[in-house]
N, C-alpha and C. Protein backbone atom coordinates (compact mmCIF):
# COMPACT_ATOMS: atom_id res chain seq x y z
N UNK A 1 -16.42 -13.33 -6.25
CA UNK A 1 -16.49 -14.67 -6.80
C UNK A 1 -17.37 -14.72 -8.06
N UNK A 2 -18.22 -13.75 -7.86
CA UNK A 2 -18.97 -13.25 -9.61
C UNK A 2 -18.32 -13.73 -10.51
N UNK A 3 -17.50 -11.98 -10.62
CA UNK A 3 -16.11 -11.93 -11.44
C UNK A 3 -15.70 -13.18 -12.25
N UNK A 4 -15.04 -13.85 -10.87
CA UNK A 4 -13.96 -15.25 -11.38
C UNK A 4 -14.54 -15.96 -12.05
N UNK A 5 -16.08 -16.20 -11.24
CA UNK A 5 -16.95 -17.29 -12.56
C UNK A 5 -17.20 -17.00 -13.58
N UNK A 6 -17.52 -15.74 -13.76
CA UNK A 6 -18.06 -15.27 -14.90
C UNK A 6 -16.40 -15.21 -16.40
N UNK A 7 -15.35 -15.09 -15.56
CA UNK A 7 -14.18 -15.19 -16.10
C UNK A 7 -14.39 -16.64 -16.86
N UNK A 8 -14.16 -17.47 -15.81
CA UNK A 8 -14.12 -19.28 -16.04
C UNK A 8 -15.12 -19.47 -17.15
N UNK A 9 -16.08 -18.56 -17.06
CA UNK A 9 -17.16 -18.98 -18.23
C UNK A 9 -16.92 -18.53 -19.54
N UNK A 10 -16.38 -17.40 -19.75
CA UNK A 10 -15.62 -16.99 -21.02
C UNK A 10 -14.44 -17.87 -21.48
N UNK A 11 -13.89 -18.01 -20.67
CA UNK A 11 -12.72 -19.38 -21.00
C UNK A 11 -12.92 -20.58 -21.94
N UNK A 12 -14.35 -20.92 -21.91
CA UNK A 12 -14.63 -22.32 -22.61
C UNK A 12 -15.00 -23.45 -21.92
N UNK A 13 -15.17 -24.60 -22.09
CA UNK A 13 -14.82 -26.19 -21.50
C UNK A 13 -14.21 -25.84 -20.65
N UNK A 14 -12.60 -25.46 -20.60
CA UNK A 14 -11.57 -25.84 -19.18
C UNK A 14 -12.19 -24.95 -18.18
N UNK A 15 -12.66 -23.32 -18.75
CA UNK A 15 -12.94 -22.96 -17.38
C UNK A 15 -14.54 -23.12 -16.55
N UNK A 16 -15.00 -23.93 -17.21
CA UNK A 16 -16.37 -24.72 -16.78
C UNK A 16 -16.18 -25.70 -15.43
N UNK A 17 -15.18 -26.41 -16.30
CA UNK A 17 -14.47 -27.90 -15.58
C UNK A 17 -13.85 -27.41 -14.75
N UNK A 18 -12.83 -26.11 -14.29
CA UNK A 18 -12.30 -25.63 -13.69
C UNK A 18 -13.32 -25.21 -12.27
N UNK A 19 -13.94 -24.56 -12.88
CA UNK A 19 -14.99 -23.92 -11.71
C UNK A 19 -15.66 -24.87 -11.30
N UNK A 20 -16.31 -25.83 -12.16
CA UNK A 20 -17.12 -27.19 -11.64
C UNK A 20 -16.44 -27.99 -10.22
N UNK A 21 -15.35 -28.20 -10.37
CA UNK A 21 -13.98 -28.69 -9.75
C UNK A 21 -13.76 -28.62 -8.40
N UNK A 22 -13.75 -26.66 -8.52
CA UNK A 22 -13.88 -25.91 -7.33
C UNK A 22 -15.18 -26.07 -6.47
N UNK A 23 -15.96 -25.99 -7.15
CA UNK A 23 -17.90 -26.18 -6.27
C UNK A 23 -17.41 -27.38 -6.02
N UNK A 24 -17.31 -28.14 -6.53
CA UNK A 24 -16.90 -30.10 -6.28
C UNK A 24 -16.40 -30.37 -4.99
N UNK A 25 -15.53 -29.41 -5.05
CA UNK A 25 -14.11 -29.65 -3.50
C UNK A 25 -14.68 -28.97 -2.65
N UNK A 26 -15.98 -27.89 -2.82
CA UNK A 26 -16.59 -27.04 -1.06
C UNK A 26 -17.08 -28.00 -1.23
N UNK A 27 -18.15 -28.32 -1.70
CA UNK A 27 -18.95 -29.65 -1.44
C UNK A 27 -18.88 -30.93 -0.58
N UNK A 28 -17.44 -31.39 -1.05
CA UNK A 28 -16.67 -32.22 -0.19
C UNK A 28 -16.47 -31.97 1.01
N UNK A 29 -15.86 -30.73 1.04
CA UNK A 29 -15.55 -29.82 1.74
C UNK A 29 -16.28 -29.70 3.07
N UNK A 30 -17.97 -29.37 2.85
CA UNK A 30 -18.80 -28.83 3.71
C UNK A 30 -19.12 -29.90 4.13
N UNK A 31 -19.61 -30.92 3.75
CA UNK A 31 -20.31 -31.87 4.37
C UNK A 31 -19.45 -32.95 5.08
N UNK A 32 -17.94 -33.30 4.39
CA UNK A 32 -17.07 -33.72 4.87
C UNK A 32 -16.75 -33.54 6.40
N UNK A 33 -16.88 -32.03 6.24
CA UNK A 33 -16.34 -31.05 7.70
C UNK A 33 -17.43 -31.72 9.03
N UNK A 34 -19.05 -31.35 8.24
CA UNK A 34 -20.34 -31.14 8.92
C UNK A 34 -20.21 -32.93 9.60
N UNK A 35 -19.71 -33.63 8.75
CA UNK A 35 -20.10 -35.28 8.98
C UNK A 35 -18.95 -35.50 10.40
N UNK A 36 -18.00 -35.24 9.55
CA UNK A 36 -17.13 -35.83 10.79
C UNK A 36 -16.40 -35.31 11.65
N UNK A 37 -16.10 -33.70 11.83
CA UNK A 37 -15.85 -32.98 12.59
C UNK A 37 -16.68 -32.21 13.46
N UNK A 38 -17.96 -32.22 13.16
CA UNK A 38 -19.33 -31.19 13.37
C UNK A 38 -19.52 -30.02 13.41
N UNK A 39 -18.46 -29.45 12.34
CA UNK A 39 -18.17 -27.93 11.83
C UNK A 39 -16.84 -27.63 11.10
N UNK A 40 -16.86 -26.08 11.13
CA UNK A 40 -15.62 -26.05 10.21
C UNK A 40 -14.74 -25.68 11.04
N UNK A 41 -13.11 -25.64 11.08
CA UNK A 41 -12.37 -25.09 11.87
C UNK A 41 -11.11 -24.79 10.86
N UNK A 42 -10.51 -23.90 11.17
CA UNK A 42 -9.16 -23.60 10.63
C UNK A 42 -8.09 -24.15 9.90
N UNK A 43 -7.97 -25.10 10.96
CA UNK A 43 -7.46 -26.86 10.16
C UNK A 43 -7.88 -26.94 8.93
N UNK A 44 -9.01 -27.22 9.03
CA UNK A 44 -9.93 -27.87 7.88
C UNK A 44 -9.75 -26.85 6.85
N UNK A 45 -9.90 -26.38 7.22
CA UNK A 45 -9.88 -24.72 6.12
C UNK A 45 -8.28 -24.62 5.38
N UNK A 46 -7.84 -24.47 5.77
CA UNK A 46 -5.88 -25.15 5.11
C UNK A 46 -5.97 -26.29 4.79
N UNK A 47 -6.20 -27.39 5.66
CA UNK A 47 -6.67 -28.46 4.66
C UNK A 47 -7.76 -28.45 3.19
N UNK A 48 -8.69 -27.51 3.24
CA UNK A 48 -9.06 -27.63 2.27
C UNK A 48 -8.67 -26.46 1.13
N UNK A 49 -8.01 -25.67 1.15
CA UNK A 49 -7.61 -24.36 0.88
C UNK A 49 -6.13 -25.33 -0.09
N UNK A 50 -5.24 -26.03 0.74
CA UNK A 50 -4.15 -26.95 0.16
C UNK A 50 -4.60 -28.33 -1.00
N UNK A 51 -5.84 -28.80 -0.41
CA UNK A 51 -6.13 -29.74 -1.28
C UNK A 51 -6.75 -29.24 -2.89
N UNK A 52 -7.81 -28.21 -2.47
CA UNK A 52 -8.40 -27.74 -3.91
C UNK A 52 -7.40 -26.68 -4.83
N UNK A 53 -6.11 -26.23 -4.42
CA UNK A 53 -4.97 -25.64 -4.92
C UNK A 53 -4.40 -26.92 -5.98
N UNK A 54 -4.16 -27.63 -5.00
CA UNK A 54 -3.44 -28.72 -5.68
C UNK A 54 -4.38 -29.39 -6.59
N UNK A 55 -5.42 -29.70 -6.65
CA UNK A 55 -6.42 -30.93 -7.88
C UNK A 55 -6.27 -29.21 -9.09
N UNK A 56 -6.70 -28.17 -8.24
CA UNK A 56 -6.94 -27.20 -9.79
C UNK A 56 -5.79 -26.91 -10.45
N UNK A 57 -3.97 -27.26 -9.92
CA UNK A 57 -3.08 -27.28 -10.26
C UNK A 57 -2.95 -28.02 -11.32
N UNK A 58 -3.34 -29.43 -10.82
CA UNK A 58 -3.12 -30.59 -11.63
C UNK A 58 -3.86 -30.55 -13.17
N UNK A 59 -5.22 -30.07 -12.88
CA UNK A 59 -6.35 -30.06 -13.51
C UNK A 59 -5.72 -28.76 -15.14
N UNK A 60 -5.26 -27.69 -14.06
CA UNK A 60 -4.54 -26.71 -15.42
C UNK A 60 -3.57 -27.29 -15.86
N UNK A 61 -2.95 -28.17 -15.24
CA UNK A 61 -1.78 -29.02 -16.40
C UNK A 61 -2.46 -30.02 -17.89
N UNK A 62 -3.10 -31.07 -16.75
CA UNK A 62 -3.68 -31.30 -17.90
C UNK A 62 -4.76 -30.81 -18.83
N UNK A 63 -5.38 -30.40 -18.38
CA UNK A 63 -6.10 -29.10 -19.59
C UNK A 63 -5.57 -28.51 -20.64
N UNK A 64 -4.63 -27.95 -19.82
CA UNK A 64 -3.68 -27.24 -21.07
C UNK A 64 -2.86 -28.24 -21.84
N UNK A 65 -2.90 -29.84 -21.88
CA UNK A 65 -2.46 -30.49 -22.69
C UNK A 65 -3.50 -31.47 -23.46
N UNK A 66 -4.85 -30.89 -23.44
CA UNK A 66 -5.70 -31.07 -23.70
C UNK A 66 -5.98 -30.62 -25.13
């Protein structure tokens, strides 16, 4: 995960916002899980694995029309 960030950081702006994005959605992610499930489980994990696919999908569209 070095690597990738350190990638995102050569990129510019988008891959800042990109990676920012990603920390954004564990975030959600963790405490989301911790609040109302009282841990993580598998589910959750595809659920969140499907949701942060899809916003960084969206996010490289519009970027790149940026």
């Amino acid at each position: 995960s070095v690597v990738v960030s350190c990638g995102f950081v050569f990129m510019g702006w988008r891959g800042l916002v990109t990676m920012a994005l990603g920390w954004c959605m564990f975030g959600f992610y963790y405490f989301f899980s911790k609040k109302l499930f009282g841990g993580i489980t598998g589910d959750l994990a595809g659920w969140f694995l499907t949701l942060t696919e899809t916003l960084l999908l969206l996010w490289t569209v519009v970027g790149g029309l940026l």
